[in-house]
N, C-alpha and C. Protein backbone atom coordinates (compact mmCIF):
# COMPACT_ATOMS: atom_id res chain seq x y z
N UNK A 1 71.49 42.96 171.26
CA UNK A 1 71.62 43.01 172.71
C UNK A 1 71.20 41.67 173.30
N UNK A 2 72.31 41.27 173.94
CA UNK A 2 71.95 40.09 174.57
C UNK A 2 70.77 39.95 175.73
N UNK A 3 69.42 39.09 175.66
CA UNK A 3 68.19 39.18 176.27
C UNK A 3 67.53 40.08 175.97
N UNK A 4 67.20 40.54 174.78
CA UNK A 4 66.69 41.19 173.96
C UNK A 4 64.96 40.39 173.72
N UNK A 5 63.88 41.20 173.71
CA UNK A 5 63.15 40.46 173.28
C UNK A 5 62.70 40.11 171.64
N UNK A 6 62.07 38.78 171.35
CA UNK A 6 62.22 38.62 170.03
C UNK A 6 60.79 38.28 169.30
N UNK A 7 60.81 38.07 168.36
CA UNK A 7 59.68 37.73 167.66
C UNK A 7 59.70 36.65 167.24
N UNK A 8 59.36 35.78 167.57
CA UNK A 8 59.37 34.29 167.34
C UNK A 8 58.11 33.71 166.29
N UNK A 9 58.57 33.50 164.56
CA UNK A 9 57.64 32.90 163.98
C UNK A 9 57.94 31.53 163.26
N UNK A 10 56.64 30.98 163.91
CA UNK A 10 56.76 29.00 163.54
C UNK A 10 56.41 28.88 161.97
N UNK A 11 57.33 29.18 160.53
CA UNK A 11 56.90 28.94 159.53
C UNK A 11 56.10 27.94 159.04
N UNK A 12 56.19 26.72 159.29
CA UNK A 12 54.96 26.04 158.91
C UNK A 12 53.55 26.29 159.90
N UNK A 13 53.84 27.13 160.57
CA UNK A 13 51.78 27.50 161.08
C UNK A 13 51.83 28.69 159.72
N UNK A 14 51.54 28.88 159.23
CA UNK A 14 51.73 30.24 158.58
C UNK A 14 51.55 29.39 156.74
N UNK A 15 50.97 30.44 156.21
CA UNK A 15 50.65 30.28 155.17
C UNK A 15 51.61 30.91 153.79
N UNK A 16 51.21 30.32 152.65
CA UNK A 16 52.11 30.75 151.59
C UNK A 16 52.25 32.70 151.19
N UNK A 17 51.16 33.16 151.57
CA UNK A 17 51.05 34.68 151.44
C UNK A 17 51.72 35.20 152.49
N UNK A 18 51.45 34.89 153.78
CA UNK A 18 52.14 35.42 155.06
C UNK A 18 53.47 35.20 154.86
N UNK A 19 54.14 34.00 154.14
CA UNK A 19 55.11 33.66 154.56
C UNK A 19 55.91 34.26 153.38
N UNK A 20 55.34 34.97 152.12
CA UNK A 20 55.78 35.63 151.08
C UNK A 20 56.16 36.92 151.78
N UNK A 21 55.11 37.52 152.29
CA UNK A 21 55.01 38.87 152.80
C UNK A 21 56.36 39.26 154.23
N UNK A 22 56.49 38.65 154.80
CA UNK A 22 57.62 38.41 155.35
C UNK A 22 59.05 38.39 154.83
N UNK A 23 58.89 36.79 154.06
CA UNK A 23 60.45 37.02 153.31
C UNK A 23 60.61 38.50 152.89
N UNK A 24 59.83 38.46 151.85
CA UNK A 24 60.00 39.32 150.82
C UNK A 24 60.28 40.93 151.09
N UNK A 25 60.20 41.27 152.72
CA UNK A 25 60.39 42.36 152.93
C UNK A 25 61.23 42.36 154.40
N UNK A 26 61.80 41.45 154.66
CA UNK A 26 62.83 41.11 155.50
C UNK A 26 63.97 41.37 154.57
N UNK A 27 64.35 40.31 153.71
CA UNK A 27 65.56 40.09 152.47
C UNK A 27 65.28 41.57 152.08
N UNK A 28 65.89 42.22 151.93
CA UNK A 28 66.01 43.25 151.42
C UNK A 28 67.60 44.04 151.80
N UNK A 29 68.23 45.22 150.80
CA UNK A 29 67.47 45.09 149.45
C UNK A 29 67.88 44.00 148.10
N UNK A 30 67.06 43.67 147.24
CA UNK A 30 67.23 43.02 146.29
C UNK A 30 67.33 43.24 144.97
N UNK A 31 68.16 42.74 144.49
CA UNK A 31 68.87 43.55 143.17
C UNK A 31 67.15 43.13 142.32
N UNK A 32 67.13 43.86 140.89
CA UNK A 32 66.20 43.68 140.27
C UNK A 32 66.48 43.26 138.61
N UNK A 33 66.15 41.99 137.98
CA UNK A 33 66.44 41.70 136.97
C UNK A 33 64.85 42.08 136.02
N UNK A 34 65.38 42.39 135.43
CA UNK A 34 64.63 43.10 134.36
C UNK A 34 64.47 42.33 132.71
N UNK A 35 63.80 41.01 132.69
CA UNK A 35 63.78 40.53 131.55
C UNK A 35 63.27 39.70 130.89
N UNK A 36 63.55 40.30 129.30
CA UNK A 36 63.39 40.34 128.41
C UNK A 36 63.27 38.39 127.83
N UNK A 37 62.65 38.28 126.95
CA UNK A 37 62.19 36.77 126.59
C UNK A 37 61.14 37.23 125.18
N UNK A 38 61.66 36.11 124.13
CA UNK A 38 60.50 35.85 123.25
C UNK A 38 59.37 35.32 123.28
N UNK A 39 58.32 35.16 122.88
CA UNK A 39 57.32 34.17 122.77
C UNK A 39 57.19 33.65 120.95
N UNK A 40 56.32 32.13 121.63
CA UNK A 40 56.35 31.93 120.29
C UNK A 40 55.82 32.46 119.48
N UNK A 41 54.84 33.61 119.50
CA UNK A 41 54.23 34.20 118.19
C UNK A 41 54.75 35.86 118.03
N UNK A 42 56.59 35.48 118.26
CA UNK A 42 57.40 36.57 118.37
C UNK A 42 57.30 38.27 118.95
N UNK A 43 56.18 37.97 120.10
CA UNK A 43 56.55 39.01 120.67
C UNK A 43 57.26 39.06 121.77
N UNK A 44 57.97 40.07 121.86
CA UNK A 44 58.93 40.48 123.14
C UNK A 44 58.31 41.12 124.60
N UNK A 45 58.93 39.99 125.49
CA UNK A 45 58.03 40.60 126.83
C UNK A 45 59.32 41.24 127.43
N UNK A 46 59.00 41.88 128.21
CA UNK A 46 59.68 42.42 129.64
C UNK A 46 58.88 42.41 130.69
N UNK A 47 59.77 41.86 131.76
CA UNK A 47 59.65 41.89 133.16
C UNK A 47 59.95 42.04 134.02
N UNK A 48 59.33 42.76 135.18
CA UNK A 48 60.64 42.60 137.15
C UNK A 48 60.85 41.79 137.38
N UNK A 49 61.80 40.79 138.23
CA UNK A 49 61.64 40.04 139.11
C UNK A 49 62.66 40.15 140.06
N UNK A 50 62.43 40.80 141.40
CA UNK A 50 63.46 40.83 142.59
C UNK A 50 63.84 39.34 143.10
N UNK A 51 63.18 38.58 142.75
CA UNK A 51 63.86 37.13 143.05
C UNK A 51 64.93 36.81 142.44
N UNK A 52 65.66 37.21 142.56
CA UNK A 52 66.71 37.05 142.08
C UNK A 52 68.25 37.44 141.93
N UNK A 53 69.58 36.96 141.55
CA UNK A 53 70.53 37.40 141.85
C UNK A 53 71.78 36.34 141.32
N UNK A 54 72.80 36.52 141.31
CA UNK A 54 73.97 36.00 140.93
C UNK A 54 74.27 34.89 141.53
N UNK A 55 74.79 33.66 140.92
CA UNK A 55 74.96 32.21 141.97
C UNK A 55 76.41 31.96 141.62
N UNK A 56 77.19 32.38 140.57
CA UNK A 56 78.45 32.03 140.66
C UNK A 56 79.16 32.06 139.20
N UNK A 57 80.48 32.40 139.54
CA UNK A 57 81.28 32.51 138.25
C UNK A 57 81.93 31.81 137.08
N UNK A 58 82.07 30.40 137.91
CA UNK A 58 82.56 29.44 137.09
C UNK A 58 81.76 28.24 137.44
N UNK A 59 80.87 27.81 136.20
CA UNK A 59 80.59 28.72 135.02
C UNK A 59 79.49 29.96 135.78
N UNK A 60 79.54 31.10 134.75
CA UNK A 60 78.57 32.05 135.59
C UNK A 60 77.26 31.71 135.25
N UNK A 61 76.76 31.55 136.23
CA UNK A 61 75.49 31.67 136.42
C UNK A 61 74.25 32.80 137.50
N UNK A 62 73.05 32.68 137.08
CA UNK A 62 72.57 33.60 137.57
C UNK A 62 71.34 33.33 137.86
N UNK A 63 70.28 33.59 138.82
CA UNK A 63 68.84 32.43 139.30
C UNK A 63 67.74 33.70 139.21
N UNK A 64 66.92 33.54 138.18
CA UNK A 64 65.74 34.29 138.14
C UNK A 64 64.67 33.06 139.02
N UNK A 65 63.58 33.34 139.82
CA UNK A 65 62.45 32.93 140.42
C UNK A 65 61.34 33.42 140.06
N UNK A 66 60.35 32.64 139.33
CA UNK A 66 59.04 33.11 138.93
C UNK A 66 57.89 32.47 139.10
N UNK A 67 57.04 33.38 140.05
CA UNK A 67 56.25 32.73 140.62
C UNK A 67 55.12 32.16 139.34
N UNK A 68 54.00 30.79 140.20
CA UNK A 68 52.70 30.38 139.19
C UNK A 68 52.33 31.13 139.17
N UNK A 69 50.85 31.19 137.75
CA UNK A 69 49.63 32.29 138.25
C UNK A 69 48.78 31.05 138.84
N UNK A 70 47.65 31.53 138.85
CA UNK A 70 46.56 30.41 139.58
C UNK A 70 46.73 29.26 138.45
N UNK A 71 45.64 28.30 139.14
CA UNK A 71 45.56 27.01 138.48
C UNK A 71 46.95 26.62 137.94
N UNK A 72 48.11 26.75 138.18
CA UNK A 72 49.57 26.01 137.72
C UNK A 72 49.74 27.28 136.15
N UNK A 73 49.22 28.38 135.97
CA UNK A 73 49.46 28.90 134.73
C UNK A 73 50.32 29.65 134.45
N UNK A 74 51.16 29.79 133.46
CA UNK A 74 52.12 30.41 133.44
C UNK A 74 52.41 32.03 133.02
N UNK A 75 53.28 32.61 133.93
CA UNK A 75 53.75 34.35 133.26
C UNK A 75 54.42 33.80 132.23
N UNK A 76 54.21 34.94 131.23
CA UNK A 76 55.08 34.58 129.47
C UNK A 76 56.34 34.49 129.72
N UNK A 77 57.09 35.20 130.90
CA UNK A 77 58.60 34.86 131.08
C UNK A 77 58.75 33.35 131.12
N UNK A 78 58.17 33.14 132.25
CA UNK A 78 58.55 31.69 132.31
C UNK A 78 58.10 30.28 131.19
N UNK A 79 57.06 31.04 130.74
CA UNK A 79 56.62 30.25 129.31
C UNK A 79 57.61 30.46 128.43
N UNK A 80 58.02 31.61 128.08
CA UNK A 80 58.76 31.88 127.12
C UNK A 80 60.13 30.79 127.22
N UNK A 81 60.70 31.03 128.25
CA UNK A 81 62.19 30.58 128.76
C UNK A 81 61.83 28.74 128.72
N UNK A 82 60.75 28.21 129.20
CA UNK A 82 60.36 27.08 128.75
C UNK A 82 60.65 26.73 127.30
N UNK A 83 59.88 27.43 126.55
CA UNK A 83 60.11 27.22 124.99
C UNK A 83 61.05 26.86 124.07
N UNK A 84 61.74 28.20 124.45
CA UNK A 84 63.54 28.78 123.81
C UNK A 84 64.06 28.73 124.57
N UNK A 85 64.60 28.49 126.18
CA UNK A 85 65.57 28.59 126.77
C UNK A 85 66.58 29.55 126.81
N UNK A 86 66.14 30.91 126.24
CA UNK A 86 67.02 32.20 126.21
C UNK A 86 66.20 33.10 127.09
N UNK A 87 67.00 34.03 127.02
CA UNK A 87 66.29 35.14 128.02
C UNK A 87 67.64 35.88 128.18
N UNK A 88 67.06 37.60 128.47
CA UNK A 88 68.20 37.97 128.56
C UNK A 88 68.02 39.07 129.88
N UNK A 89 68.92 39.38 131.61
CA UNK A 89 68.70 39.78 132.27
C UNK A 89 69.42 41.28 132.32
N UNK A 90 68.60 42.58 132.49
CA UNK A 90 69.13 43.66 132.20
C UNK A 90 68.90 43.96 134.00
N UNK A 91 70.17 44.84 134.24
CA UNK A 91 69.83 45.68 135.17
C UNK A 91 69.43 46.71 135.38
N UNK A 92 68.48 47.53 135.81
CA UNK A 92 67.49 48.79 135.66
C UNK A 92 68.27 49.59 136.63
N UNK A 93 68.54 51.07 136.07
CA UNK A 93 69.37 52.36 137.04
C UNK A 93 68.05 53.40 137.21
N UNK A 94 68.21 54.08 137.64
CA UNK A 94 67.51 55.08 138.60
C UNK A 94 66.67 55.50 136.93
N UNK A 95 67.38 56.16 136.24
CA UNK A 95 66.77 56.80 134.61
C UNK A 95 66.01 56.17 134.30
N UNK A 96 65.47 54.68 134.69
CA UNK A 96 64.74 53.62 133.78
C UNK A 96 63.83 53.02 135.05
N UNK A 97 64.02 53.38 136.11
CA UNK A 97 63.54 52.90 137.32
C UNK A 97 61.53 52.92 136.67
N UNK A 98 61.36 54.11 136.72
CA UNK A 98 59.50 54.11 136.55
C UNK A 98 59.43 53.24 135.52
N UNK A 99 59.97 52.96 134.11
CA UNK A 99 59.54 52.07 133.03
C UNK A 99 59.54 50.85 133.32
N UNK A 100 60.75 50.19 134.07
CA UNK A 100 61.10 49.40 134.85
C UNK A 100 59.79 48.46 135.48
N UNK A 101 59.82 49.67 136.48
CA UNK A 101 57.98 49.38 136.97
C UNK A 101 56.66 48.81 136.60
N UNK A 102 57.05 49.67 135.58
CA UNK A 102 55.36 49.62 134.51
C UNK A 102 55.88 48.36 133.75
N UNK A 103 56.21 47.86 133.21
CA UNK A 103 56.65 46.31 132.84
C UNK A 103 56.11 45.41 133.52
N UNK A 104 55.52 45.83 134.82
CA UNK A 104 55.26 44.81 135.84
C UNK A 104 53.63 44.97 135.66
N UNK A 105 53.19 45.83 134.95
CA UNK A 105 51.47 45.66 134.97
C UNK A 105 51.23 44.37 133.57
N UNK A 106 49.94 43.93 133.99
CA UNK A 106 49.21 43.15 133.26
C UNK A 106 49.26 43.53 131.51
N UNK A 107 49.68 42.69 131.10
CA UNK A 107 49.37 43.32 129.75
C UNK A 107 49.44 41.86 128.56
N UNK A 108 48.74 41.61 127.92
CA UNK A 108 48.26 40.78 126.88
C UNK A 108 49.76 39.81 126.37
N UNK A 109 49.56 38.86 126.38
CA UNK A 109 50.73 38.10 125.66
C UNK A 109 50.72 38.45 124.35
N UNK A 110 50.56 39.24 123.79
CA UNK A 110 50.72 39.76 123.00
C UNK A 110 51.12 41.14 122.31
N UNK A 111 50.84 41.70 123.92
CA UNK A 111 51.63 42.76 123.71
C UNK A 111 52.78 43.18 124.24
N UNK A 112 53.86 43.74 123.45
CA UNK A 112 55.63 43.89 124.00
C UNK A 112 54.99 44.73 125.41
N UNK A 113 55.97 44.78 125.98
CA UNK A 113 56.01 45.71 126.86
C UNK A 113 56.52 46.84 126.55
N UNK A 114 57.74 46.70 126.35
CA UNK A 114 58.96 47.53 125.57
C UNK A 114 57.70 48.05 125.07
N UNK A 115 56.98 48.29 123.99
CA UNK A 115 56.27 49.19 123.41
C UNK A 115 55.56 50.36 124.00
N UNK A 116 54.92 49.47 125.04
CA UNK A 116 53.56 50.28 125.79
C UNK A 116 54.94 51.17 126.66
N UNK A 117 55.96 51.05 127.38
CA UNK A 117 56.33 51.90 127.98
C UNK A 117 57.71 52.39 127.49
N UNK A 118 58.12 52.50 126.71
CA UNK A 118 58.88 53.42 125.79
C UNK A 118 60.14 53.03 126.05
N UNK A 119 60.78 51.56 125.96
CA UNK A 119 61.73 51.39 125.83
C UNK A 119 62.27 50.72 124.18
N UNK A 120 63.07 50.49 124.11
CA UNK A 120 63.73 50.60 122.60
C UNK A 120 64.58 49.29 122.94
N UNK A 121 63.78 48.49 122.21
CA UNK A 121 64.58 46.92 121.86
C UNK A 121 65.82 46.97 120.70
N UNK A 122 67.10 46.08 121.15
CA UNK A 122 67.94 46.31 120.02
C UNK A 122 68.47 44.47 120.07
N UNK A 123 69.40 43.94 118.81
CA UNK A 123 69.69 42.79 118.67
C UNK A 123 70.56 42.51 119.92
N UNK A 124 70.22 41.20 120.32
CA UNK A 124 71.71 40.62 121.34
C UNK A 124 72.41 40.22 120.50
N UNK A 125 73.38 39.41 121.21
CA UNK A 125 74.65 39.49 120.12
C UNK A 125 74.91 37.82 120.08
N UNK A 126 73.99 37.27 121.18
CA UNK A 126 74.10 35.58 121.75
C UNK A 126 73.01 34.78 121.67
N UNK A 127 72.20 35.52 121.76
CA UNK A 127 70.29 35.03 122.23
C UNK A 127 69.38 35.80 120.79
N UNK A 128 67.86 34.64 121.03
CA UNK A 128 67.09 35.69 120.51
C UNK A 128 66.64 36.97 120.98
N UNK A 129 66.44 36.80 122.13
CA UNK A 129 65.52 38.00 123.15
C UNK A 129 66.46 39.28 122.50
N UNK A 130 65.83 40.18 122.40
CA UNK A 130 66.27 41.59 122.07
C UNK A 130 67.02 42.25 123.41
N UNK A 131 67.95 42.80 123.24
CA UNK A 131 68.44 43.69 124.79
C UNK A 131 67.70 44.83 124.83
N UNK A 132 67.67 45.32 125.68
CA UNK A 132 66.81 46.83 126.22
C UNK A 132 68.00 48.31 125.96
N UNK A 133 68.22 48.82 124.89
CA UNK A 133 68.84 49.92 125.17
C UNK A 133 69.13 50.94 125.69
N UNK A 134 68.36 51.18 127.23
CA UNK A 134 68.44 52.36 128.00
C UNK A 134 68.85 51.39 128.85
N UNK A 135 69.05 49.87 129.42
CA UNK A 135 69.66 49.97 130.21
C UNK A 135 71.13 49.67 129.88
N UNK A 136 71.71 50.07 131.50
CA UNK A 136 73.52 49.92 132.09
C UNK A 136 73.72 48.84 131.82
N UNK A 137 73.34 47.46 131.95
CA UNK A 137 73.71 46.44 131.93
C UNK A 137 73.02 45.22 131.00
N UNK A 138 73.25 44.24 130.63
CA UNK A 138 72.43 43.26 129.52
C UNK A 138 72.98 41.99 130.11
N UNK A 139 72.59 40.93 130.38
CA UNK A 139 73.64 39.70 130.61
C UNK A 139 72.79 38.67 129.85
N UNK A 140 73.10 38.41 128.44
CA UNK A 140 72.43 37.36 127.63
C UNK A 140 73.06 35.89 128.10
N UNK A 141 71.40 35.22 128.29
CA UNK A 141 71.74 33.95 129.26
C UNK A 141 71.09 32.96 128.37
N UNK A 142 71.78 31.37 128.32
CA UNK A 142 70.98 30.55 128.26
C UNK A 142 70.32 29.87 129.34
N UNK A 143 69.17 29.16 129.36
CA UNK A 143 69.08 28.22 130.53
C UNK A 143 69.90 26.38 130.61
N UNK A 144 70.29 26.69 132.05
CA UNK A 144 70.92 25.75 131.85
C UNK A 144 70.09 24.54 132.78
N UNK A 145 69.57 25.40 134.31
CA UNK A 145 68.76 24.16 134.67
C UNK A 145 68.01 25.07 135.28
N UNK A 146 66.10 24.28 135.70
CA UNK A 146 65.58 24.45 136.45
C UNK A 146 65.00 23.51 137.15
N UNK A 147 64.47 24.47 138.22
CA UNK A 147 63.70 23.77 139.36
C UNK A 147 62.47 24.54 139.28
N UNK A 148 61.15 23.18 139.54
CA UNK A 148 59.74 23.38 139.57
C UNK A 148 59.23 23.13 140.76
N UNK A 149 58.44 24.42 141.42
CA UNK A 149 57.95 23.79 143.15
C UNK A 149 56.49 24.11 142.85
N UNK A 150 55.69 23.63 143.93
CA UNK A 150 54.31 23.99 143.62
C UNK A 150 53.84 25.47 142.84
N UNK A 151 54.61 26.25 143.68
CA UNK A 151 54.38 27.52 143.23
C UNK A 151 55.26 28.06 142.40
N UNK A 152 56.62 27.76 141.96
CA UNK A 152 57.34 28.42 141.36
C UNK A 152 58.21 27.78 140.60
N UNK A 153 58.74 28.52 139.42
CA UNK A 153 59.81 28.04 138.57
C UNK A 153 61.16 28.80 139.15
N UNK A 154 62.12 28.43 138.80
CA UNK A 154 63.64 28.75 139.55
C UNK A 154 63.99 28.25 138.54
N UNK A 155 65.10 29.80 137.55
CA UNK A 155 65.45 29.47 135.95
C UNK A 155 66.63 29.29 136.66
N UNK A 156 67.78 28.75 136.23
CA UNK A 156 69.42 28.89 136.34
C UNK A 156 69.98 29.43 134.74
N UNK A 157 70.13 30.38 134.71
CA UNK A 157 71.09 30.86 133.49
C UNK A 157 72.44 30.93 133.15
N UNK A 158 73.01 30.48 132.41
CA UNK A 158 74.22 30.43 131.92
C UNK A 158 74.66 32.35 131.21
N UNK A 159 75.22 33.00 131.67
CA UNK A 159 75.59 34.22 131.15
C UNK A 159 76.62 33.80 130.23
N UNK A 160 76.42 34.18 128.82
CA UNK A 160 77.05 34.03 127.54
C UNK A 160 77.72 35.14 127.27
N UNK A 161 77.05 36.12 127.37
CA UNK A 161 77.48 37.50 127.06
C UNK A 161 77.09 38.80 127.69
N UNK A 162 77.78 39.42 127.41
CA UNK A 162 77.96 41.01 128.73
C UNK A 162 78.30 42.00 128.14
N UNK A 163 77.07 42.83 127.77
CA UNK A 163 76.80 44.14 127.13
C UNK A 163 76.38 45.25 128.03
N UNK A 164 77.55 46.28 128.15
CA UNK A 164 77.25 47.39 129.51
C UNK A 164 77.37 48.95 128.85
N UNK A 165 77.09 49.86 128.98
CA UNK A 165 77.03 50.86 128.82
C UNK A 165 78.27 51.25 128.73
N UNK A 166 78.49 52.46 127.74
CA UNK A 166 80.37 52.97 127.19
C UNK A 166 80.92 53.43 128.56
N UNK A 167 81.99 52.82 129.12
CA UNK A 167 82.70 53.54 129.64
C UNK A 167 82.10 53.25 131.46
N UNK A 168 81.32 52.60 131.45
CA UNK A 168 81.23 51.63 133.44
C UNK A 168 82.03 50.33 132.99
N UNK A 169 82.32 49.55 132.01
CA UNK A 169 83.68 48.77 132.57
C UNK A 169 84.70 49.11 131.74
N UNK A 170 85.95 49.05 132.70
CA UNK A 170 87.49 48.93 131.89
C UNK A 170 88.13 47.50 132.02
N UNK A 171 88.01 47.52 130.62
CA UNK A 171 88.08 45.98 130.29
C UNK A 171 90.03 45.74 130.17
N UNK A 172 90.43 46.74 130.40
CA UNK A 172 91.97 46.68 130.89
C UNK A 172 92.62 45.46 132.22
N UNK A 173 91.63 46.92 132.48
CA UNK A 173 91.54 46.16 134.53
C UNK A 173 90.83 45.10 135.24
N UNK A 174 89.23 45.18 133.86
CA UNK A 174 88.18 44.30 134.62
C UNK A 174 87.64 45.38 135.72
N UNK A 175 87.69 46.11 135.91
CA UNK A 175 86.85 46.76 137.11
C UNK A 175 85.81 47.51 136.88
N UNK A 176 84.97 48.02 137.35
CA UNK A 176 83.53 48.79 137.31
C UNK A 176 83.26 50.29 137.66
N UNK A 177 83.04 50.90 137.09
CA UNK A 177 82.96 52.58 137.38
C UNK A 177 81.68 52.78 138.43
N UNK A 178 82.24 52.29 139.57
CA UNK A 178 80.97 52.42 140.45
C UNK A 178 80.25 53.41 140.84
N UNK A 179 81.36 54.79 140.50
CA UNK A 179 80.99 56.00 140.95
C UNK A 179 79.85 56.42 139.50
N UNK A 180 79.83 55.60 138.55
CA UNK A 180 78.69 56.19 137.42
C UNK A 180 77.41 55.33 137.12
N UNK A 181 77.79 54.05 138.13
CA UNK A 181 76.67 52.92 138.30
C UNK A 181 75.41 53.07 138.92
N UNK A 182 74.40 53.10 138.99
CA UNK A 182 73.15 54.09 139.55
C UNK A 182 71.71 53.01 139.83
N UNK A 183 72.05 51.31 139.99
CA UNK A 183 71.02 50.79 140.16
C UNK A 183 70.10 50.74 141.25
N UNK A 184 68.70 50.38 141.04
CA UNK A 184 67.78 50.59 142.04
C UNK A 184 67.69 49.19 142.44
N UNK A 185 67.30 48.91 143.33
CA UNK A 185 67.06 48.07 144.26
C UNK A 185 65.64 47.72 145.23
N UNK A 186 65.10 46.88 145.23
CA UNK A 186 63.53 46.25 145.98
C UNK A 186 63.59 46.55 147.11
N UNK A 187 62.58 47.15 148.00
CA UNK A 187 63.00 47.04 149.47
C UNK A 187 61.54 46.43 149.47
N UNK A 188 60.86 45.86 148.97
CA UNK A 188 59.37 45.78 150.08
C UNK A 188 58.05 46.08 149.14
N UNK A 189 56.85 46.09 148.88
CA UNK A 189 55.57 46.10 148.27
C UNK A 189 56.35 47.05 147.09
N UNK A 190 55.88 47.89 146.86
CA UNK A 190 56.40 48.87 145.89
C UNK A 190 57.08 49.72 146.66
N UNK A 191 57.98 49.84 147.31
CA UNK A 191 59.12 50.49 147.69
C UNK A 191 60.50 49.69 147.03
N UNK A 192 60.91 50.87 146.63
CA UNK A 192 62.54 51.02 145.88
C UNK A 192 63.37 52.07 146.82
N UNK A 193 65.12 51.59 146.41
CA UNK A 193 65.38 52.43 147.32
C UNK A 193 67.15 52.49 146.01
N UNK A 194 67.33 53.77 146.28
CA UNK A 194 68.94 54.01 145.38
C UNK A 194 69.86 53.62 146.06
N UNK A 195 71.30 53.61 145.50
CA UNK A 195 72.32 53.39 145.87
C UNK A 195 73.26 54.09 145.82
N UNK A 196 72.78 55.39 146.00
CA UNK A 196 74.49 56.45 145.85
C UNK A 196 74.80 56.70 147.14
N UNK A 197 73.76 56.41 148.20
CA UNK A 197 74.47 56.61 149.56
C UNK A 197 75.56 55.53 150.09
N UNK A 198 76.54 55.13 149.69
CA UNK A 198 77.48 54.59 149.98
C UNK A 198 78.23 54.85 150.91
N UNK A 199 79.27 53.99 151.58
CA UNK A 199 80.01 54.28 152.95
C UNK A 199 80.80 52.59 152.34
N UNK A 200 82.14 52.74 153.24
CA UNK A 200 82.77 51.80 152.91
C UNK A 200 83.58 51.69 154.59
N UNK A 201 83.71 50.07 154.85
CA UNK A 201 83.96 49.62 155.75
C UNK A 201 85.48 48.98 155.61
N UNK A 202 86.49 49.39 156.45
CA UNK A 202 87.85 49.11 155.58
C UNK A 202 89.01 48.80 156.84
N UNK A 203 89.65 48.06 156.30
CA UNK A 203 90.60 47.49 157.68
C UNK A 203 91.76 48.45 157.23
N UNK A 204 92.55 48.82 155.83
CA UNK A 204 93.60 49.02 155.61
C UNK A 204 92.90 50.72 156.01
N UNK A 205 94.63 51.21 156.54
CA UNK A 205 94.46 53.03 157.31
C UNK A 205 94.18 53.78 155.93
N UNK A 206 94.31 53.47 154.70
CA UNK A 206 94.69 54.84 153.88
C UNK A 206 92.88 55.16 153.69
N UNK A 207 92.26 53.95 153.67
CA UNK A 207 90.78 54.20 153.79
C UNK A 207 89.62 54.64 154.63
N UNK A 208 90.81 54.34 155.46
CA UNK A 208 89.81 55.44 156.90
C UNK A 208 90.27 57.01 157.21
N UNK A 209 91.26 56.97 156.69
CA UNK A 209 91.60 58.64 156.37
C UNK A 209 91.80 59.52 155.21
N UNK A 210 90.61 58.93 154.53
CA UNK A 210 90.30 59.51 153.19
C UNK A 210 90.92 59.17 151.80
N UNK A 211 91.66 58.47 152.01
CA UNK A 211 92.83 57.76 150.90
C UNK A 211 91.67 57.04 149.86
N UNK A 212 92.55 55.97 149.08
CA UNK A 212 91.95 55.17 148.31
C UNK A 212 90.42 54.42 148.82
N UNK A 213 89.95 54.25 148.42
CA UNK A 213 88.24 53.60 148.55
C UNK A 213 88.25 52.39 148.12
N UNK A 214 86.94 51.67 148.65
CA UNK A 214 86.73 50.36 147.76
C UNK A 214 86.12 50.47 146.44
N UNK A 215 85.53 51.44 146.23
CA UNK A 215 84.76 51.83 145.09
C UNK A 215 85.66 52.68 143.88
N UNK A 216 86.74 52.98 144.75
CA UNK A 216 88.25 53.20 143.91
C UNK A 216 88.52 52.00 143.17
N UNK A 217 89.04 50.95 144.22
CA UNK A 217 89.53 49.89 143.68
C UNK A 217 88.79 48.94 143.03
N UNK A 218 87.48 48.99 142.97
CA UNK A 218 87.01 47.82 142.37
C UNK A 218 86.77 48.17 140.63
C-alpha cells in the first residue's frame, strides 16, 4: 500500500548477530542441503546448511555457505571440502526431516553422524563422500571455487552426478514427479515448514479451470 508505514534498518549500525538474525528469517523459505564430506582420518560427517541453493546450469553449479567457529576455526564440512574438494549435497524430505536435524548437534570430529542418527551411508558413484540412502535426492559435487570472508566460507560446487530416488525423475522427458517430491524447507530458528500446500499461478485458461498444472508439466 502506497504510504504505508515502514521499518527502516541502517545495516551497518547493526551488528553481525542482529544482522544474521534478520536475514536469516526474512529470506525464507530456504531449501536445505544436507552434506555429507570426508575427513582425513576417514570419517564421514553430515550436515544442515540453509545457506544455500542452486547458481546455475551451465556448468551446474551449486553454493553451500559455512559459517567460522570462533577464533577463525573450522566446521569439519568446511575442513573437510578444504582437504578433498568433494562433498556431496543431499536433499532432506519430510521422512528424514528429524534426522536431518539432529546432524546439526555438536558431535566429535570423529564421530559420523550418519551413525549416531540412523542414517545408512552408501558408495557415490563420482566422489569420495558416501551418499545418504534415505534421501530423494544426492548431487555429487566437486569444488570448483571459493570465497573466504571474515566469517565465512562460500563453497561453489560443480554437480558431477545426480542420484534420485526410483521413479521422481523421467529421464525420457527430463521432468520431476512433483506430486511424490516431499522436501522441507528453513523458515527461521528451528522452524521448518512442508511443501505439499501448493497452488499454481497460470496465464494459460486450461489451468485456471482445472486442466493441466504446472506441476503436471514440469
Amino acid at each position: 500500500m502506497i504510504g504505508a508505514k515502514t521499518t527502516e534498518v541502517d545495516f551497518a549500525a547493526l551488528g553481525a548477530y542482529q544482522r544474521y538474525k534478520l536475514m536469516a528469517s526474512l529470506i525464507v523459505p530456504r531449501p536445505i542441503a544436507l552434506v555429507t564430506t570426508l575427513g582425513e582420518n576417514g570419517v564421514v560427517n553430515a550436515a544442515p546448511f540453509s545457506m544455500f541453493n542452486m547458481v546455475g546450469e551451465d556448468p551446474p553449479i551449486l553454493m553451500i555457505s559455512i559459517n567460522k567457529l570462533q577464533d577463525g576455526q573450522r566446521k569439519d564440512t568446511a575442513a573437510n571440502i578444504l582437504h578433498n574438494g568433494q562433498f556431496v549435497v543431499h536433499i532432506a524430505d519430510e521422512a528424514m526431516a528429524a534426522q536431518m536435524h539432529a546432524c546439526g548437534g555438536a558431535f566429535a570430529s570423529d564421530v559420523s553422524e550418519l551413525a549416531e542418527v540412523g542414517l545408512t551411508p552408501i558408495p557415490s558413484s563420482r566422489v569420495r563422500p558416501p551418499r545418504i540412502a534415505e534421501a530423494p535426492v544426492a548431487f555429487e559435487c566437486e569444488l570448483s571455487e571459493k570465497l573466504e570472508t571474515d566469517s565465512r566460507y562460500v563453497f561453489i560446487g560443480r554437480v558431477v552426478w545426480l542420484a534420485a530416488r526410483d521413479g521422481l525423475i523421467d529421464t525420457a522427458a527430463w521432468r520431476v514427479n512433483l506430486r511424490d517430491y516431499h522436501p522441507v524447507a528453513r523458515f527461521g530458528a528451528s522452524f521448518y515448514i512442508r511443501t505439499a500446500d501448493r497452488f499454481v499461478i497460470a496465464d494459460d485458461p486450461a489451468a485456471r479451470s482445472g486442466g493441466a498444472t504446472e506441476i503436471d508439466r514440469l
